[in-house]
PDB file of N, CA and C in Angstrom:
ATOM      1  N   UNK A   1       0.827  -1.182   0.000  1.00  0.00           N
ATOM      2  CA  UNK A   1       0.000   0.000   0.000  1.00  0.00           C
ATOM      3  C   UNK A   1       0.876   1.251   0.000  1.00  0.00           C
ATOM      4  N   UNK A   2       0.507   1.915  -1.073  1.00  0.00           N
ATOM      5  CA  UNK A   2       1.114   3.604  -1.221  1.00  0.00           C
ATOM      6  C   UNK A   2       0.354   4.397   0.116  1.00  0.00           C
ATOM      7  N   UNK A   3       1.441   5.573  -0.175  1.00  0.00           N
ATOM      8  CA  UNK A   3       0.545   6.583   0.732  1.00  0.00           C
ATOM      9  C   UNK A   3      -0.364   7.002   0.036  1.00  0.00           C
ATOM     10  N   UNK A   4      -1.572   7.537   1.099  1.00  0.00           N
ATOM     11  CA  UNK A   4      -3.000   7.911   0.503  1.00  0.00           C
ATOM     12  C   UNK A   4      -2.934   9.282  -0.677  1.00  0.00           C
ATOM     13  N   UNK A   5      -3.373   9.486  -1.652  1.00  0.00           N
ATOM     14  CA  UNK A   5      -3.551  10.307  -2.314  1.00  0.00           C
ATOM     15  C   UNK A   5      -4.017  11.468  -1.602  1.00  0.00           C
ATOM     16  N   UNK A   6      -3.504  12.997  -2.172  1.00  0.00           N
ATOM     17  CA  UNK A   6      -4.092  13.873  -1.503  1.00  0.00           C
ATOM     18  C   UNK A   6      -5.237  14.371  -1.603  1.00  0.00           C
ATOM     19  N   UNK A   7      -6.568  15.120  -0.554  1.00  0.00           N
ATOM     20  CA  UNK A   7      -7.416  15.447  -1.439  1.00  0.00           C
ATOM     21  C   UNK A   7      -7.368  16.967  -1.468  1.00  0.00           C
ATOM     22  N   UNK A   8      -7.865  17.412  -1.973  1.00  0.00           N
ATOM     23  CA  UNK A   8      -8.145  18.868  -2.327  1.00  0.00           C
ATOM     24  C   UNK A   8      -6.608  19.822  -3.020  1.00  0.00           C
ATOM     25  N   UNK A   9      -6.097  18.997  -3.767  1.00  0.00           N
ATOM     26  CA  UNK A   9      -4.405  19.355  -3.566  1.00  0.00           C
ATOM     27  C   UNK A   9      -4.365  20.831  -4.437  1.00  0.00           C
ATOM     28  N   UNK A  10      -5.306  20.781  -5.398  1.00  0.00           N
ATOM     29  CA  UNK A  10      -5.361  22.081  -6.115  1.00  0.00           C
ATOM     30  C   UNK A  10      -5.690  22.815  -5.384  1.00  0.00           C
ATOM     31  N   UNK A  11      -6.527  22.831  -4.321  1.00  0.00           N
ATOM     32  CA  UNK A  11      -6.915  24.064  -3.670  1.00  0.00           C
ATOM     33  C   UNK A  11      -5.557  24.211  -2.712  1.00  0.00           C
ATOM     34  N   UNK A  12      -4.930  23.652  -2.439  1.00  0.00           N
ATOM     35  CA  UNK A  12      -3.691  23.327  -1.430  1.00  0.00           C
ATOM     36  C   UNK A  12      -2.927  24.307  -1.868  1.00  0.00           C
ATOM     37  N   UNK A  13      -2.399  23.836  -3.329  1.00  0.00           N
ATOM     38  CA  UNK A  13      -1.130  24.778  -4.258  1.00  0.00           C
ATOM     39  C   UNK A  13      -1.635  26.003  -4.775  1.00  0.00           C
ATOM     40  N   UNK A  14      -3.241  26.605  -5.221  1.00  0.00           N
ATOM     41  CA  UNK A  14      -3.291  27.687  -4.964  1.00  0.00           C
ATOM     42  C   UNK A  14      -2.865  28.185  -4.008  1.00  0.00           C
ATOM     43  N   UNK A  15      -3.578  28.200  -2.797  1.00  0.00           N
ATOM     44  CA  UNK A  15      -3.521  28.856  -1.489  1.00  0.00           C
ATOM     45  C   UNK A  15      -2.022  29.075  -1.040  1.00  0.00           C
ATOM     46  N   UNK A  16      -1.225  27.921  -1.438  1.00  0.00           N
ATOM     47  CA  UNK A  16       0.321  28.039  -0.598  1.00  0.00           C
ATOM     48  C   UNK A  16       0.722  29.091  -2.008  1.00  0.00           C
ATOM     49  N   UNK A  17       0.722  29.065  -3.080  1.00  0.00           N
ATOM     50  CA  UNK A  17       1.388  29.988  -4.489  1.00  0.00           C
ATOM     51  C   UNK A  17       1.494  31.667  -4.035  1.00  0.00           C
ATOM     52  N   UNK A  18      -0.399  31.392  -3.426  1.00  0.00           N
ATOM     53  CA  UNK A  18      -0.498  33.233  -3.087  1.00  0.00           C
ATOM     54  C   UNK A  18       0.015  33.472  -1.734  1.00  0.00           C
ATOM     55  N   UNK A  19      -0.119  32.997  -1.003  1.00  0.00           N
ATOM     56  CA  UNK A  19       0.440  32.921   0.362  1.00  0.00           C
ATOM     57  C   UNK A  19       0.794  34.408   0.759  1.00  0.00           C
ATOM     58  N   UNK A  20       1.958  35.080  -0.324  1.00  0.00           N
ATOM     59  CA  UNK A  20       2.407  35.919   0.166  1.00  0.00           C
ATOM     60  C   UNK A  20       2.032  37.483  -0.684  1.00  0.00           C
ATOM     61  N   UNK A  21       0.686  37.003  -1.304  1.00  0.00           N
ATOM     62  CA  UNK A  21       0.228  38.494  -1.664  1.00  0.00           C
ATOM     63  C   UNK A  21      -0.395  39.088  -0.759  1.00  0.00           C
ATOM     64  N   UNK A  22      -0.947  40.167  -1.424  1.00  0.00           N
ATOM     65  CA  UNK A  22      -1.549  40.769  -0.396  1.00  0.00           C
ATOM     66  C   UNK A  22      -3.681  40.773  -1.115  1.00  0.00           C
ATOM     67  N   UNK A  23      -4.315  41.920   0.045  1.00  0.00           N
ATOM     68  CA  UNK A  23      -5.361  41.619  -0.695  1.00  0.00           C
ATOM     69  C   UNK A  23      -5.762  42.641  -2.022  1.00  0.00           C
ATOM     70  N   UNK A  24      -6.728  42.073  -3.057  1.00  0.00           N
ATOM     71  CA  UNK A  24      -6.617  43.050  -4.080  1.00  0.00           C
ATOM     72  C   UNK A  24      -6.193  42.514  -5.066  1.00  0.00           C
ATOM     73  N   UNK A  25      -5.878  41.575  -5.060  1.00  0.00           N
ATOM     74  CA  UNK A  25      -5.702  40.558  -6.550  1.00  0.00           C
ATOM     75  C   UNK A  25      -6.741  39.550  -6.978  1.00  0.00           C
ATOM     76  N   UNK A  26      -6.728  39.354  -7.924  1.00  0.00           N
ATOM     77  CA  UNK A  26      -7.364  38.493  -8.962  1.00  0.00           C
ATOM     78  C   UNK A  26      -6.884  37.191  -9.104  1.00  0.00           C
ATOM     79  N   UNK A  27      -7.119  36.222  -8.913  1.00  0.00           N
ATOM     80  CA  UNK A  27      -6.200  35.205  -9.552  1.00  0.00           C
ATOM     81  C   UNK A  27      -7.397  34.311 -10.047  1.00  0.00           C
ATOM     82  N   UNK A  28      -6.757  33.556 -11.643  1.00  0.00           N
ATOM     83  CA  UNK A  28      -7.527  33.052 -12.293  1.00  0.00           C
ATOM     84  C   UNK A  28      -6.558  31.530 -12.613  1.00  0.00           C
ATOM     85  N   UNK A  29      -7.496  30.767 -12.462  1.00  0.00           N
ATOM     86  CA  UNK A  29      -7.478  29.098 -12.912  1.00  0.00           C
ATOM     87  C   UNK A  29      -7.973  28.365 -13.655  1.00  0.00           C
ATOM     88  N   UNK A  30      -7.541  27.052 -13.844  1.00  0.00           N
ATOM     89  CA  UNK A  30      -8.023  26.165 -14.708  1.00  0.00           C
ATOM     90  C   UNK A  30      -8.818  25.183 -13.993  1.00  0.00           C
ATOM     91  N   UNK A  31      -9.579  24.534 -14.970  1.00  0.00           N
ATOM     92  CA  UNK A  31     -10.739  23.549 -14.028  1.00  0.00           C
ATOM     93  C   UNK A  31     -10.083  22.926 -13.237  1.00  0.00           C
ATOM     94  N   UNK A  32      -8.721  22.096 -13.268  1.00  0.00           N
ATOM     95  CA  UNK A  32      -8.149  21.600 -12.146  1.00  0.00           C
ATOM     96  C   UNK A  32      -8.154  21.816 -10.387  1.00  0.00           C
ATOM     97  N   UNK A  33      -7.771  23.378 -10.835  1.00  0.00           N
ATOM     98  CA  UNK A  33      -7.924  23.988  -9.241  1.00  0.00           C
ATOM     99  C   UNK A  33      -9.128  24.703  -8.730  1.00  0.00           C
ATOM    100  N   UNK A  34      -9.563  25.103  -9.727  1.00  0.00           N
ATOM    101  CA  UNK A  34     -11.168  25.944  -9.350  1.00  0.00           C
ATOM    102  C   UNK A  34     -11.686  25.405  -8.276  1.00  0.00           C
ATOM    103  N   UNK A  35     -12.382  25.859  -7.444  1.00  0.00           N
ATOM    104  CA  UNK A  35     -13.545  25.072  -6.838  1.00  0.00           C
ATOM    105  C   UNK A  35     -13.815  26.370  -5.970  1.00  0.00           C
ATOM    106  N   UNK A  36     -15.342  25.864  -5.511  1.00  0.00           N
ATOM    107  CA  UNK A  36     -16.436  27.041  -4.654  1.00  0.00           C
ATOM    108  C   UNK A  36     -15.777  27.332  -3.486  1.00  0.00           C
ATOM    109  N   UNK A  37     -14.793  26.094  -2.247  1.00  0.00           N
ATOM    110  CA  UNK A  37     -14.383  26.058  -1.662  1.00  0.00           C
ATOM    111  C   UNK A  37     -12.983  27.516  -1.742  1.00  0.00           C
ATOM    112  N   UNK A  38     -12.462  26.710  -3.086  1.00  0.00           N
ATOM    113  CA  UNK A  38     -10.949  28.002  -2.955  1.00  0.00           C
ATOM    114  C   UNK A  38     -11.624  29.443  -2.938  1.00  0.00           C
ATOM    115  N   UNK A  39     -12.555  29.519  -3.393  1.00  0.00           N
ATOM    116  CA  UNK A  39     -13.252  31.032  -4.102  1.00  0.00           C
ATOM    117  C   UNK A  39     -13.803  31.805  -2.996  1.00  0.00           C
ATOM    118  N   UNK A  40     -14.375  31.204  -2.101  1.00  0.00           N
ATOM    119  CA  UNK A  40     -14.559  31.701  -0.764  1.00  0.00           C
ATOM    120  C   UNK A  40     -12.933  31.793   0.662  1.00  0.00           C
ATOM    121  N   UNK A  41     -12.494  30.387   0.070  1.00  0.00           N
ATOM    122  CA  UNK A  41     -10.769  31.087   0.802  1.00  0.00           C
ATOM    123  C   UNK A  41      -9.993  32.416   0.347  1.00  0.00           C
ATOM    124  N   UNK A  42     -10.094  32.570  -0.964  1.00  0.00           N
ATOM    125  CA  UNK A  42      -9.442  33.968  -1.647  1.00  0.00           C
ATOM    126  C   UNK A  42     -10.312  35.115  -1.023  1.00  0.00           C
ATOM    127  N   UNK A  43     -11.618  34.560  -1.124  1.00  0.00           N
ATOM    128  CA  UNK A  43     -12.450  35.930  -0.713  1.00  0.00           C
ATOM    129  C   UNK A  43     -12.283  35.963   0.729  1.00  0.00           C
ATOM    130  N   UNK A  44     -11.869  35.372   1.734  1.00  0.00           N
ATOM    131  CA  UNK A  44     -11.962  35.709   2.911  1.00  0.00           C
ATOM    132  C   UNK A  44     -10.148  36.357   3.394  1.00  0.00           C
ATOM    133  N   UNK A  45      -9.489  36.563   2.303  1.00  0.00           N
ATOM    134  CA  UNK A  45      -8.215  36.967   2.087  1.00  0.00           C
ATOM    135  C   UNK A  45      -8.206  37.470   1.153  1.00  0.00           C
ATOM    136  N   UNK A  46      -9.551  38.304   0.723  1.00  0.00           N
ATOM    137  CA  UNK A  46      -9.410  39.749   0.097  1.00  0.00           C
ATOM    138  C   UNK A  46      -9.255  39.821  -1.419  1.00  0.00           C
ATOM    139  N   UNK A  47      -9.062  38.317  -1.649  1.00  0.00           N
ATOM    140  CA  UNK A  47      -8.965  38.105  -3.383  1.00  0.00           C
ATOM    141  C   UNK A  47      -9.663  37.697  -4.075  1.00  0.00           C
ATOM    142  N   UNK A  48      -9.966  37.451  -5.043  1.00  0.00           N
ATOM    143  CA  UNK A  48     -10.973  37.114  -5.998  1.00  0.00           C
ATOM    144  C   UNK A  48     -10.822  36.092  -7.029  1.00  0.00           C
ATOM    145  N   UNK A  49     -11.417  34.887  -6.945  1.00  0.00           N
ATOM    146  CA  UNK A  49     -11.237  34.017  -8.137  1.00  0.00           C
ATOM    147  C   UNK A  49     -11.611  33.829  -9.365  1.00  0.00           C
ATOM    148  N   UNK A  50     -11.016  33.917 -10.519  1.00  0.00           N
ATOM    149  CA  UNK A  50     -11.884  33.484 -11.764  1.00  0.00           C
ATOM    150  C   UNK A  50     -11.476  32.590 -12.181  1.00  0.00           C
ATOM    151  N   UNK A  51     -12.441  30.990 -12.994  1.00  0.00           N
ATOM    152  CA  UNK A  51     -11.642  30.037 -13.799  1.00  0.00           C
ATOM    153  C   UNK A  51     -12.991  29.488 -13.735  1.00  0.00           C
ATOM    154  N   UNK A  52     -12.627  28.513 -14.990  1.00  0.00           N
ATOM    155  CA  UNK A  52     -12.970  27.326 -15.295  1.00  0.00           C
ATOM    156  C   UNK A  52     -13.118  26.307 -14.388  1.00  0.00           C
ATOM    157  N   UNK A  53     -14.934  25.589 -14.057  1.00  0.00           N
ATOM    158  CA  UNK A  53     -14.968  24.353 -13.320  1.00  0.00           C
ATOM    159  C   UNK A  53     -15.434  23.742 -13.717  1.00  0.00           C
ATOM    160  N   UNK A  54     -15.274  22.067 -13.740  1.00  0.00           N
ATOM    161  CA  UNK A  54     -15.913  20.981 -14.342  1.00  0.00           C
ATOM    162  C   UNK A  54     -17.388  20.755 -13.821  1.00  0.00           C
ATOM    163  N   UNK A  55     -17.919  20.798 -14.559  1.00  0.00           N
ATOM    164  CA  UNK A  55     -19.562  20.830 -14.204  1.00  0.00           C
ATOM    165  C   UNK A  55     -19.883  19.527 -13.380  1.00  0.00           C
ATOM    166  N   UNK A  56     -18.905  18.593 -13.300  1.00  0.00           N
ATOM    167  CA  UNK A  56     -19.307  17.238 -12.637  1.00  0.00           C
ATOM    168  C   UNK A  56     -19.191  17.266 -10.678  1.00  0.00           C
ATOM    169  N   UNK A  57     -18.238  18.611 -11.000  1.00  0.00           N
ATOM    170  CA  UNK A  57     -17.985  18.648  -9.165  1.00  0.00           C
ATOM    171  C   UNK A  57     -19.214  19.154  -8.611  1.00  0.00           C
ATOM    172  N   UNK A  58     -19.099  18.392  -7.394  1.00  0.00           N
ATOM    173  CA  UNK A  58     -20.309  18.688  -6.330  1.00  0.00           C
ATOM    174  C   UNK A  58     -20.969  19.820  -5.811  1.00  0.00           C
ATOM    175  N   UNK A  59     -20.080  20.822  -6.119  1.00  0.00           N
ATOM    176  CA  UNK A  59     -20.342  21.969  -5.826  1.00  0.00           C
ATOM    177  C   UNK A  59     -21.440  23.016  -6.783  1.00  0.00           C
ATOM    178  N   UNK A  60     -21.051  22.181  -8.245  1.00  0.00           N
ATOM    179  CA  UNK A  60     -21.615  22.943  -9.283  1.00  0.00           C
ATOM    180  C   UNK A  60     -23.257  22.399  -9.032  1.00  0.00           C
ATOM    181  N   UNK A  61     -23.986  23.280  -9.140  1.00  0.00           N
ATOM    182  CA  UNK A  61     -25.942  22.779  -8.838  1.00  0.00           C
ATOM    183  C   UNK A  61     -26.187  21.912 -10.041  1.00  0.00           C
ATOM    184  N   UNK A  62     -27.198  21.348 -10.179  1.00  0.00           N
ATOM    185  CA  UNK A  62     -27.732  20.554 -10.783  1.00  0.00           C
ATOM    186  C   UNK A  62     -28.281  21.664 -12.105  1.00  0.00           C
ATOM    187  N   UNK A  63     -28.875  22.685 -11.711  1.00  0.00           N
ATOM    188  CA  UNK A  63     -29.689  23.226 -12.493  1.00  0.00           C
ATOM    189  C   UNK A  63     -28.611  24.086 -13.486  1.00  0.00           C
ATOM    190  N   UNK A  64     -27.310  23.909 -13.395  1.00  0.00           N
ATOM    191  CA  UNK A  64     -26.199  24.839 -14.261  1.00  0.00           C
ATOM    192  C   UNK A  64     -25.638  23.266 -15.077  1.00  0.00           C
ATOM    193  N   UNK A  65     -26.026  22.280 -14.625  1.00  0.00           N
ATOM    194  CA  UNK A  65     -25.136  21.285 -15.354  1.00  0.00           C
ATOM    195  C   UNK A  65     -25.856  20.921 -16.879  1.00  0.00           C
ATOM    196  N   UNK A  66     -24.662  20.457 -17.787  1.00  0.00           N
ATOM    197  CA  UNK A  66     -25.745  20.230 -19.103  1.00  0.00           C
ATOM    198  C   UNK A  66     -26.804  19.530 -18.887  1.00  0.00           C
ATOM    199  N   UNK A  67     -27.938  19.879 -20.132  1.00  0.00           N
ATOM    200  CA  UNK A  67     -29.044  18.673 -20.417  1.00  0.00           C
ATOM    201  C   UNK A  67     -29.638  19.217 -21.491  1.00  0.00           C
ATOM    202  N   UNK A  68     -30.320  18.008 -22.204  1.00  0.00           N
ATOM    203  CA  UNK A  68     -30.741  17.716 -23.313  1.00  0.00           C
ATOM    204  C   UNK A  68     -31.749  18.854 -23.834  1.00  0.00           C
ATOM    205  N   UNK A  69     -32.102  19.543 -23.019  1.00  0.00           N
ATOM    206  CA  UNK A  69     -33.380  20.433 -23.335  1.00  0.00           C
ATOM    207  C   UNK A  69     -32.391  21.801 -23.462  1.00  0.00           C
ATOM    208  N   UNK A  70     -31.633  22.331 -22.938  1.00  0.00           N
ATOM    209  CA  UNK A  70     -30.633  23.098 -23.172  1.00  0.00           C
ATOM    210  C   UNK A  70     -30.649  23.504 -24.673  1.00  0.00           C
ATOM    211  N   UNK A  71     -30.673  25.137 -25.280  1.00  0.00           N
ATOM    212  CA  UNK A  71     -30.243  25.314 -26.597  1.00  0.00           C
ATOM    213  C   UNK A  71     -29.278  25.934 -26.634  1.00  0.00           C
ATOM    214  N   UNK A  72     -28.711  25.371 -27.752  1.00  0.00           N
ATOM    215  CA  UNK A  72     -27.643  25.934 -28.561  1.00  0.00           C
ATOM    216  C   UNK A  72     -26.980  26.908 -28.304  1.00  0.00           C
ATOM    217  N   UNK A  73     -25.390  27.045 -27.785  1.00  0.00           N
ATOM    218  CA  UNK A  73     -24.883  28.124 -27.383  1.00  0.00           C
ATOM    219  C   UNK A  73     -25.549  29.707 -26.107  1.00  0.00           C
ATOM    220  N   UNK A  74     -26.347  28.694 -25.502  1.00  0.00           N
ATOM    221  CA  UNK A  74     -27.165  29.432 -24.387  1.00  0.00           C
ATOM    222  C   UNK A  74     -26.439  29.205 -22.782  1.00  0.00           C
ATOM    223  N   UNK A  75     -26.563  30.669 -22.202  1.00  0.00           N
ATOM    224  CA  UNK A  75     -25.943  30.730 -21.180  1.00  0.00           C
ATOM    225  C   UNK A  75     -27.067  30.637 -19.879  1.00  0.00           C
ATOM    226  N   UNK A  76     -26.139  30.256 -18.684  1.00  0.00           N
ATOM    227  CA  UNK A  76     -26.939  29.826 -17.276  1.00  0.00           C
ATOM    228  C   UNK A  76     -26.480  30.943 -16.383  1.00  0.00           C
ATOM    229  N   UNK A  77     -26.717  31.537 -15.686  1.00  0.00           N
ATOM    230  CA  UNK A  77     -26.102  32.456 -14.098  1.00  0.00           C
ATOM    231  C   UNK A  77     -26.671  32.465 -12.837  1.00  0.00           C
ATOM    232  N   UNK A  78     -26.091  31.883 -11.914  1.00  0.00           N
ATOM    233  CA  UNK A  78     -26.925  31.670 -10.723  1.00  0.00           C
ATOM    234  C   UNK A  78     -25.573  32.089  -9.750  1.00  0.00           C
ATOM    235  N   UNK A  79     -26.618  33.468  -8.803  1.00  0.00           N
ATOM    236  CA  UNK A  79     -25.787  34.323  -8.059  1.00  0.00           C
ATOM    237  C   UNK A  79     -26.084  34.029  -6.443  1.00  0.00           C
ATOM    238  N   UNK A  80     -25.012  34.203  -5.796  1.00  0.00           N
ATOM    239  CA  UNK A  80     -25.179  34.124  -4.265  1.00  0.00           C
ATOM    240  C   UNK A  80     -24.783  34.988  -3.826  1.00  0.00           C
ATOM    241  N   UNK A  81     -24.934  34.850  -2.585  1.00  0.00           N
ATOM    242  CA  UNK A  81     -24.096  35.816  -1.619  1.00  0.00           C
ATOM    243  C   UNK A  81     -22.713  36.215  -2.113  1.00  0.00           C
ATOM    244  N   UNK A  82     -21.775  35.439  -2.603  1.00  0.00           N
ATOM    245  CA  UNK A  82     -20.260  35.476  -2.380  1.00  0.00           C
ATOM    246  C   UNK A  82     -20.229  35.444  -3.859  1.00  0.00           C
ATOM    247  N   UNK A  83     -20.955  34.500  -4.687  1.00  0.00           N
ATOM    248  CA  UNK A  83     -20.207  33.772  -5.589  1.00  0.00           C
ATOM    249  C   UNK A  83     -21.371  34.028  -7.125  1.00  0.00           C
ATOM    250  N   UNK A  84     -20.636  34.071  -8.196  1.00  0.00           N
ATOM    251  CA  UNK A  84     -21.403  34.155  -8.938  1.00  0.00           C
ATOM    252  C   UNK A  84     -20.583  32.697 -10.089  1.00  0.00           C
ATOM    253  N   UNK A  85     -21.677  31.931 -10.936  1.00  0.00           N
ATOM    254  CA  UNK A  85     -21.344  30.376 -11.437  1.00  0.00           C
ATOM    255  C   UNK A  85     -21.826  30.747 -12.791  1.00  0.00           C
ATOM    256  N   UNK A  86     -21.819  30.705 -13.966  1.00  0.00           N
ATOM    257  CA  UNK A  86     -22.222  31.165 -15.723  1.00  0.00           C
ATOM    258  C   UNK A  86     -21.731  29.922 -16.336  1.00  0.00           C
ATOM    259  N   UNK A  87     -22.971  29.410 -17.061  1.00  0.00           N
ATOM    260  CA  UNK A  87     -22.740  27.836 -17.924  1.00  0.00           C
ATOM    261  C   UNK A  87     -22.949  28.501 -19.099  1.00  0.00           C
ATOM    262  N   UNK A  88     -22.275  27.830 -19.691  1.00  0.00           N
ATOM    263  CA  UNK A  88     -22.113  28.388 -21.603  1.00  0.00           C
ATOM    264  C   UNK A  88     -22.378  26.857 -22.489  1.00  0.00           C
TER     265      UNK A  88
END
């Protein structure tokens, strides 16, 4: 038996990368590291996330994920408190 795989490791290596900014930045990602989780850590350290997330993570609602009734090059936006999510 290996050691256990890590979980959340993208949100890990964001968080340690910025470590030493300050607040007032932007930082943008790829679906890898995205998640609702990091986006509220940046925001509670003054920064702001933008990127790409895989519609399959848990975080993303049901009602932003594809489906069949969906047309053609049509967009989704569902806003919260903190966070705003846009399906294309």
């Amino acid at each position: 038996m290996g050691p256990r795989p890590e979980r959340d490791q993208g949100r890990r290596v964001v968080l340690d990368l910025v470590q030493g900014l300050g607040k007032g930045y932007g930082i943008t990602t790829d679906n890898f590291f995205t998640s609702l989780p990091l986006a509220r850590d940046l925001l509670s350290q003054g920064k702001t996330l933008t990127g790409t997330i895989r519609w399959m993570r848990k975080e993303v609602p049901s009602c932003l994920r594809p489906n069949q009734t969906d047309a053609l090059h049509s967009s989704k936006f569902l806003f919260t408190e903190d966070a705003m999510l846009a399906s294309y």
